[in-house]
C-alpha atoms as a PDB file:
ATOM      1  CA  UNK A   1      -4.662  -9.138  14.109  1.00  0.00           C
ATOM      2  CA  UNK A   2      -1.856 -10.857  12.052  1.00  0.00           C
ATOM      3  CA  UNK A   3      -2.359 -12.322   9.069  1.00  0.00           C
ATOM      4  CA  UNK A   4       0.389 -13.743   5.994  1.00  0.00           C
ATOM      5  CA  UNK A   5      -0.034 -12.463   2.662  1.00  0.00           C
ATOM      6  CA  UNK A   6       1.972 -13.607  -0.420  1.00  0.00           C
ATOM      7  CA  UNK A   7       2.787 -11.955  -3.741  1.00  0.00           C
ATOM      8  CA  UNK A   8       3.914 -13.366  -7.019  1.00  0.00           C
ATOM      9  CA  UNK A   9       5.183 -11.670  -9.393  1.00  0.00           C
ATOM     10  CA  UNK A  10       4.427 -13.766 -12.839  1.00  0.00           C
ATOM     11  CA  UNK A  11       5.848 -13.821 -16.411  1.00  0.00           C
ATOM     12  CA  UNK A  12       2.565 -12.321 -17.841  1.00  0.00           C
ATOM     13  CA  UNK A  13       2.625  -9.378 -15.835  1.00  0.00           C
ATOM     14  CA  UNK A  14       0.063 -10.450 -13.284  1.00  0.00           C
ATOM     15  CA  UNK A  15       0.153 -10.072  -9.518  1.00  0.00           C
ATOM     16  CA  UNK A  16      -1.167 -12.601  -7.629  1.00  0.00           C
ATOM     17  CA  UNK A  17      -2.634 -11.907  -3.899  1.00  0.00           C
ATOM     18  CA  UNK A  18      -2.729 -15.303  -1.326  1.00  0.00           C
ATOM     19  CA  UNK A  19      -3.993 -14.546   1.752  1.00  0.00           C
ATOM     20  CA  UNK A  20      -5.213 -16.438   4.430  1.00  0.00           C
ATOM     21  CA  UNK A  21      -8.308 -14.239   5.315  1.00  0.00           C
ATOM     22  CA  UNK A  22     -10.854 -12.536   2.601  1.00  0.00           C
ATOM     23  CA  UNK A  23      -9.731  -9.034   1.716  1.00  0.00           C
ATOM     24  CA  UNK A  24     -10.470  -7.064  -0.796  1.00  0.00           C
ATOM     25  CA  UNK A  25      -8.107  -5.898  -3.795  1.00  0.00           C
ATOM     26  CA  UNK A  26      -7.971  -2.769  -5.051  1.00  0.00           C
ATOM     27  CA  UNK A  27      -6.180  -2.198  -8.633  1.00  0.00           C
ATOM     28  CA  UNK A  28      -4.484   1.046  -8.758  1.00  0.00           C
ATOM     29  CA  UNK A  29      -4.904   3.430 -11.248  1.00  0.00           C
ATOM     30  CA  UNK A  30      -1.779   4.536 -11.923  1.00  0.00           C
ATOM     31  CA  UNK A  31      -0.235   1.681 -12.718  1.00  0.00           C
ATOM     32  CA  UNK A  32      -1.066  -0.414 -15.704  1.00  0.00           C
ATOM     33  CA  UNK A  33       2.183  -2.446 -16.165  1.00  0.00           C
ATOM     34  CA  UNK A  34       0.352  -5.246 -13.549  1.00  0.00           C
ATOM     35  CA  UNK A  35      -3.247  -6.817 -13.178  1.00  0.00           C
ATOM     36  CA  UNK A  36      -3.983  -7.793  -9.567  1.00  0.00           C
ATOM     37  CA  UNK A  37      -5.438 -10.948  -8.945  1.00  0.00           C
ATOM     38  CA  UNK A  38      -6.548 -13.323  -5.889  1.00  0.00           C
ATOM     39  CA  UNK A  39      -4.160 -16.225  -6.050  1.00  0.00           C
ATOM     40  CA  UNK A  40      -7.515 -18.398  -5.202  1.00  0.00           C
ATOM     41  CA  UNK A  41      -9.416 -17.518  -8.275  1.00  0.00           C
ATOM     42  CA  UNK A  42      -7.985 -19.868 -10.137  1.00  0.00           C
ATOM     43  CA  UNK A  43      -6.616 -21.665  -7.268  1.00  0.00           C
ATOM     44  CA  UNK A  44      -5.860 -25.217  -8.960  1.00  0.00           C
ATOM     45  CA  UNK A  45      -4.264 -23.412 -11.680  1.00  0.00           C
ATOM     46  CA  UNK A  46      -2.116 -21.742 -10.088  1.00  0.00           C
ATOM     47  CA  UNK A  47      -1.116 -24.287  -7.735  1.00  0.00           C
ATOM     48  CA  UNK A  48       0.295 -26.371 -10.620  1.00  0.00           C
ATOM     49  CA  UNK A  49       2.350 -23.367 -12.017  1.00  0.00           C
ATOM     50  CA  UNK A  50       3.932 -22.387  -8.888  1.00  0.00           C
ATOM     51  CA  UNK A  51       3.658 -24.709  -6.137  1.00  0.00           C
ATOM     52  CA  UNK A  52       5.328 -28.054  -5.179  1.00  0.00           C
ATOM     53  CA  UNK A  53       4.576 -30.301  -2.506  1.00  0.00           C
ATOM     54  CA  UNK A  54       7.439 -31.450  -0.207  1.00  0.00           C
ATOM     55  CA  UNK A  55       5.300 -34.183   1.531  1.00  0.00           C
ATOM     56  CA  UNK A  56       4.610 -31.954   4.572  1.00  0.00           C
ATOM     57  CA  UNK A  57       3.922 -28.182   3.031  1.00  0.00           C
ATOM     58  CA  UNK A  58       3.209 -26.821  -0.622  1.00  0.00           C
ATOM     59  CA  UNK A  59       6.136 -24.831  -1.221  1.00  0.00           C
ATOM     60  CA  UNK A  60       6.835 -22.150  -4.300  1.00  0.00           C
ATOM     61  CA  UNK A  61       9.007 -23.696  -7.039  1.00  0.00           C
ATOM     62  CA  UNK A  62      12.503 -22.421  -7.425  1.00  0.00           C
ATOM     63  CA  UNK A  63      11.917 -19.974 -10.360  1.00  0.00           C
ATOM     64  CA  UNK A  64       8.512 -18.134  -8.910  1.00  0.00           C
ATOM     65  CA  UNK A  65       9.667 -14.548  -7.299  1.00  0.00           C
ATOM     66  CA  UNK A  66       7.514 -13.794  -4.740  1.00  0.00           C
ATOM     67  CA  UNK A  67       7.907 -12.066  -1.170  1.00  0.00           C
ATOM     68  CA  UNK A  68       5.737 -12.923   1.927  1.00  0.00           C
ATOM     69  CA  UNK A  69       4.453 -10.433   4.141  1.00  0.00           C
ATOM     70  CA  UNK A  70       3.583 -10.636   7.957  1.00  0.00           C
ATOM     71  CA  UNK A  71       1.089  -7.720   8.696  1.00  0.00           C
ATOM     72  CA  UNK A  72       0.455  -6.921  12.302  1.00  0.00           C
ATOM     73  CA  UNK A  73      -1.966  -4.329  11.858  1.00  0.00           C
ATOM     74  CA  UNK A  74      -4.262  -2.355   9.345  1.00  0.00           C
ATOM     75  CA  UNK A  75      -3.389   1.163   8.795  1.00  0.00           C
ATOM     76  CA  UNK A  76      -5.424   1.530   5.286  1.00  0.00           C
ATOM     77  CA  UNK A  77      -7.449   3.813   4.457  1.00  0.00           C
ATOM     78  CA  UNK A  78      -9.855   4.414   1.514  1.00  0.00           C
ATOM     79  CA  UNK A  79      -9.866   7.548  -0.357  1.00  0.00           C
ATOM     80  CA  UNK A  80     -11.994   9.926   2.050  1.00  0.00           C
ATOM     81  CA  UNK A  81      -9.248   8.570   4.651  1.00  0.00           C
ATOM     82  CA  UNK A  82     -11.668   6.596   6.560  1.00  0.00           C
ATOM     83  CA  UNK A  83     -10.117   3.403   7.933  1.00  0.00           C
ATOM     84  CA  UNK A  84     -10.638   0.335   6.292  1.00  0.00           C
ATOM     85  CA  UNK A  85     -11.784  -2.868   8.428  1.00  0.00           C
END
């Protein structure tokens, strides 16, 4: 299984998740410094801050840091190290 995820990394200290498929996110306790959010909650919103289309795809404007990920496989686990589907 292969699926794309992107994160942005936003002014307000927000990560935003896009993914193609449904997953879950988990916010991790030991960091405070970001909130972790599904791109898609407020989709529109967010694709009028950070997108742009180029008349074939929506791309990421210039200025948005973000860094797209190609994962093959899941290796997660959960917290009694059971794997997560």
């Amino acid at each position: 299984m292969a699926a794309i995820v992107d994160v942005i990394w936003t002014e307000d200290n927000r990560l935003l998740i896009d993914t193609e498929d449904n997953v879950e996110i988990v916010q991790p306790h030991s960091d405070k410094n970001y909130v972790i959010e599904r791109y898609s909650k407020a989709k529109v919103l967010n694709d009028s801050r950070y997108t742009y289309f180029d008349g074939k795809y929506s791309r990421y404007n210039e200025q948005v840091n973000y860094i797209r990920l190609y994962v093959k496989e899941n290796y997660a686990t959960d917290r009694a190290n059971k794997k997560i589907k």
